[in-house]
Protein backbone atom coordinates (compact mmCIF):
# COMPACT_ATOMS: atom_id res chain seq x y z
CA UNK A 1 24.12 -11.11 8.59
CA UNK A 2 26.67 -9.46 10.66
CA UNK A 3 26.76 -10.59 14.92
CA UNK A 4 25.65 -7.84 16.51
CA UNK A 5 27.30 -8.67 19.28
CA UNK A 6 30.79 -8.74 17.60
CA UNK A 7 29.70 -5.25 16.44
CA UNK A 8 29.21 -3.54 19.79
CA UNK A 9 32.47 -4.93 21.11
CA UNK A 10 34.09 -3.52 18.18
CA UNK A 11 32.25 0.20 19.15
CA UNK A 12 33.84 3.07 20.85
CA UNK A 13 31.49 4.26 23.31
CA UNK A 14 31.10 7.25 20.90
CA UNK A 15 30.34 5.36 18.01
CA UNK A 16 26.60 4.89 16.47
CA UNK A 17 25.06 1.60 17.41
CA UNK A 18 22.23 0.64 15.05
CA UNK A 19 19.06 -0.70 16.42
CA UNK A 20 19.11 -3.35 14.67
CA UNK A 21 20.52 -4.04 11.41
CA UNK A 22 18.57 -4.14 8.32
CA UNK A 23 18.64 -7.97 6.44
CA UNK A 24 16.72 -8.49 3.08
CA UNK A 25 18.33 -10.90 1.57
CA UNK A 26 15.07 -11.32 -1.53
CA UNK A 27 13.24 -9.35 -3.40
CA UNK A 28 12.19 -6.72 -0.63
CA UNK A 29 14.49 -3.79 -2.10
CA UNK A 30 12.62 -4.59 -5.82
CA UNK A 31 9.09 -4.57 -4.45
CA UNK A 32 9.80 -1.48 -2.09
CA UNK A 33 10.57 0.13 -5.63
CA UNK A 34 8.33 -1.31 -7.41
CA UNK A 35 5.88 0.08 -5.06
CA UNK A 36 7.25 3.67 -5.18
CA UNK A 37 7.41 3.99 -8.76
CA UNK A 38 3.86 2.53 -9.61
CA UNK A 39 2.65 5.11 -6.37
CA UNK A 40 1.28 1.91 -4.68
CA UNK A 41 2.57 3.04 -1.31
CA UNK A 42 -0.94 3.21 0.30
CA UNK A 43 -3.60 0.69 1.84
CA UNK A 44 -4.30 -0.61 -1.81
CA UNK A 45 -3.02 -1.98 -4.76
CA UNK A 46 -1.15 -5.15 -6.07
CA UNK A 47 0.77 -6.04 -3.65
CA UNK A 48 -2.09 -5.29 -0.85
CA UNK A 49 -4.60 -7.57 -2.70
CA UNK A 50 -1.60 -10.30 -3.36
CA UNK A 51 -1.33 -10.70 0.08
CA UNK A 52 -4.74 -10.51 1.17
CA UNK A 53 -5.29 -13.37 -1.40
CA UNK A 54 -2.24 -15.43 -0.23
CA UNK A 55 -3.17 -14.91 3.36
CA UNK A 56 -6.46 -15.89 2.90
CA UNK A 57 -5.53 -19.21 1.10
CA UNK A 58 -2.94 -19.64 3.66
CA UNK A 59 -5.15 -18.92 6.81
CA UNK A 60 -8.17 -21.10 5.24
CA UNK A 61 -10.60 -18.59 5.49
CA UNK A 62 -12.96 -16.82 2.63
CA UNK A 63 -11.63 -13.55 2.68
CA UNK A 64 -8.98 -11.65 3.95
CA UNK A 65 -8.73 -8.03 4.71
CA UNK A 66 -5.93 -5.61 5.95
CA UNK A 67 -5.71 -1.98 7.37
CA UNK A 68 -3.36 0.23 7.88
CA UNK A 69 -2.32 0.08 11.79
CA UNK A 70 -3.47 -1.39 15.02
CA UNK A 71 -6.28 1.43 15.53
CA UNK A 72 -7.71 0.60 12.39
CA UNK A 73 -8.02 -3.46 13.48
CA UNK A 74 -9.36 -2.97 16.68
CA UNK A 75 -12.19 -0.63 14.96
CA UNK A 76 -13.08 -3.30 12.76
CA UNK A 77 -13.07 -5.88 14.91
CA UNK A 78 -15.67 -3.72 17.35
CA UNK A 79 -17.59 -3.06 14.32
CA UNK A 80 -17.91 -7.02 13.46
CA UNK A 81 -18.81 -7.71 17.41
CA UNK A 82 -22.05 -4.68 16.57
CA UNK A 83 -20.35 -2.93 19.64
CA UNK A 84 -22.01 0.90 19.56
CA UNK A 85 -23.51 3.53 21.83
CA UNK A 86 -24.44 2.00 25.16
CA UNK A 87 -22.05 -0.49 25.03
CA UNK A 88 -18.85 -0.24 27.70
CA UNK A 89 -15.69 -1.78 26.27
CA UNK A 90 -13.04 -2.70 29.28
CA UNK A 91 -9.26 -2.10 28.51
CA UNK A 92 -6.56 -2.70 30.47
CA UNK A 93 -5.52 -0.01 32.79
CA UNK A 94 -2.10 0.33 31.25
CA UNK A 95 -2.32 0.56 27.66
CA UNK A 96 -1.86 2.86 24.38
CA UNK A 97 -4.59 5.68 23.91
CA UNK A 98 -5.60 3.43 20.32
CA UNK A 99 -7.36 1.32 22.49
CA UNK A 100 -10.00 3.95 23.78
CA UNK A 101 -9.99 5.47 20.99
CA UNK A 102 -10.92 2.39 18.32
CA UNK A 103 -13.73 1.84 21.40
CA UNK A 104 -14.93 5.50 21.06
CA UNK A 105 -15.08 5.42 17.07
CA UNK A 106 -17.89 2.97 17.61
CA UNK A 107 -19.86 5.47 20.13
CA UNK A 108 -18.98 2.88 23.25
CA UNK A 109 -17.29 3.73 25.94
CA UNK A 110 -13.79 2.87 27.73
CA UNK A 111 -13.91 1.22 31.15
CA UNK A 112 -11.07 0.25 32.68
CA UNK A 113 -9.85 -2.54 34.29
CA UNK A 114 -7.19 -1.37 36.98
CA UNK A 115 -9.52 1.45 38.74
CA UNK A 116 -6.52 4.40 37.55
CA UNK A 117 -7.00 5.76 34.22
CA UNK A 118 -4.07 5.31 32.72
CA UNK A 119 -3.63 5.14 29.18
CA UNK A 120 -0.05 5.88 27.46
């Protein structure tokens, strides 16, 4: 993997510095395929139930499950605590929108912590 910082030094002032730089040195690049070609690019299929499975045996635990983004967890997880309507939720005062929002899904409400609404 290249030293990033050797590549900065190396860059005009002008020039394009990458984020960071991009290292898959396995199979990534043949599943990624793989996964486009078979149109397994979504929240199923065999690579989504491999994992699950692998996770699970890893982790110790029955079952494992996945979703799609952070939203999606924090919905689940509200779901499994039986939070609903009537229920207040508290959330930081700084923090991403997902937050309420995954809260709301459930009918509950937001309450925040810091007194100043302020959700980014």
């Amino acid at each position: 993997m290249p030293n990033i910082v050797a590549l900065v030094r190396l860059s005009k002032i002008n020039d394009y510095i990458p984020l960071s730089i991009l290292c898959l040195p396995g199979n990534e690049k043949k599943y990624v395929i793989d996964c486009l070609d078979s149109n397994s690019i979504s929240s199923v299929g065999g690579y989504v139930d491999q994992f699950e499975e692998g996770f699970s045996t890893y982790s110790g635990f029955k079952y494992a499950v996945t979703v799609t983004n952070g939203t999606a967890a924090l919905h689940l997880n509200l779901l499994a605590l039986n939070i609903d309507e009537g229920n207040e939720v508290f959330v930081p005062s700084a923090t991403f929108t997902a937050s309420a929002d995954a809260i709301r899904y459930t009918g509950a409400d937001p309450e925040n912590l810091g007194g100043v609404s302020f959700f980014l």
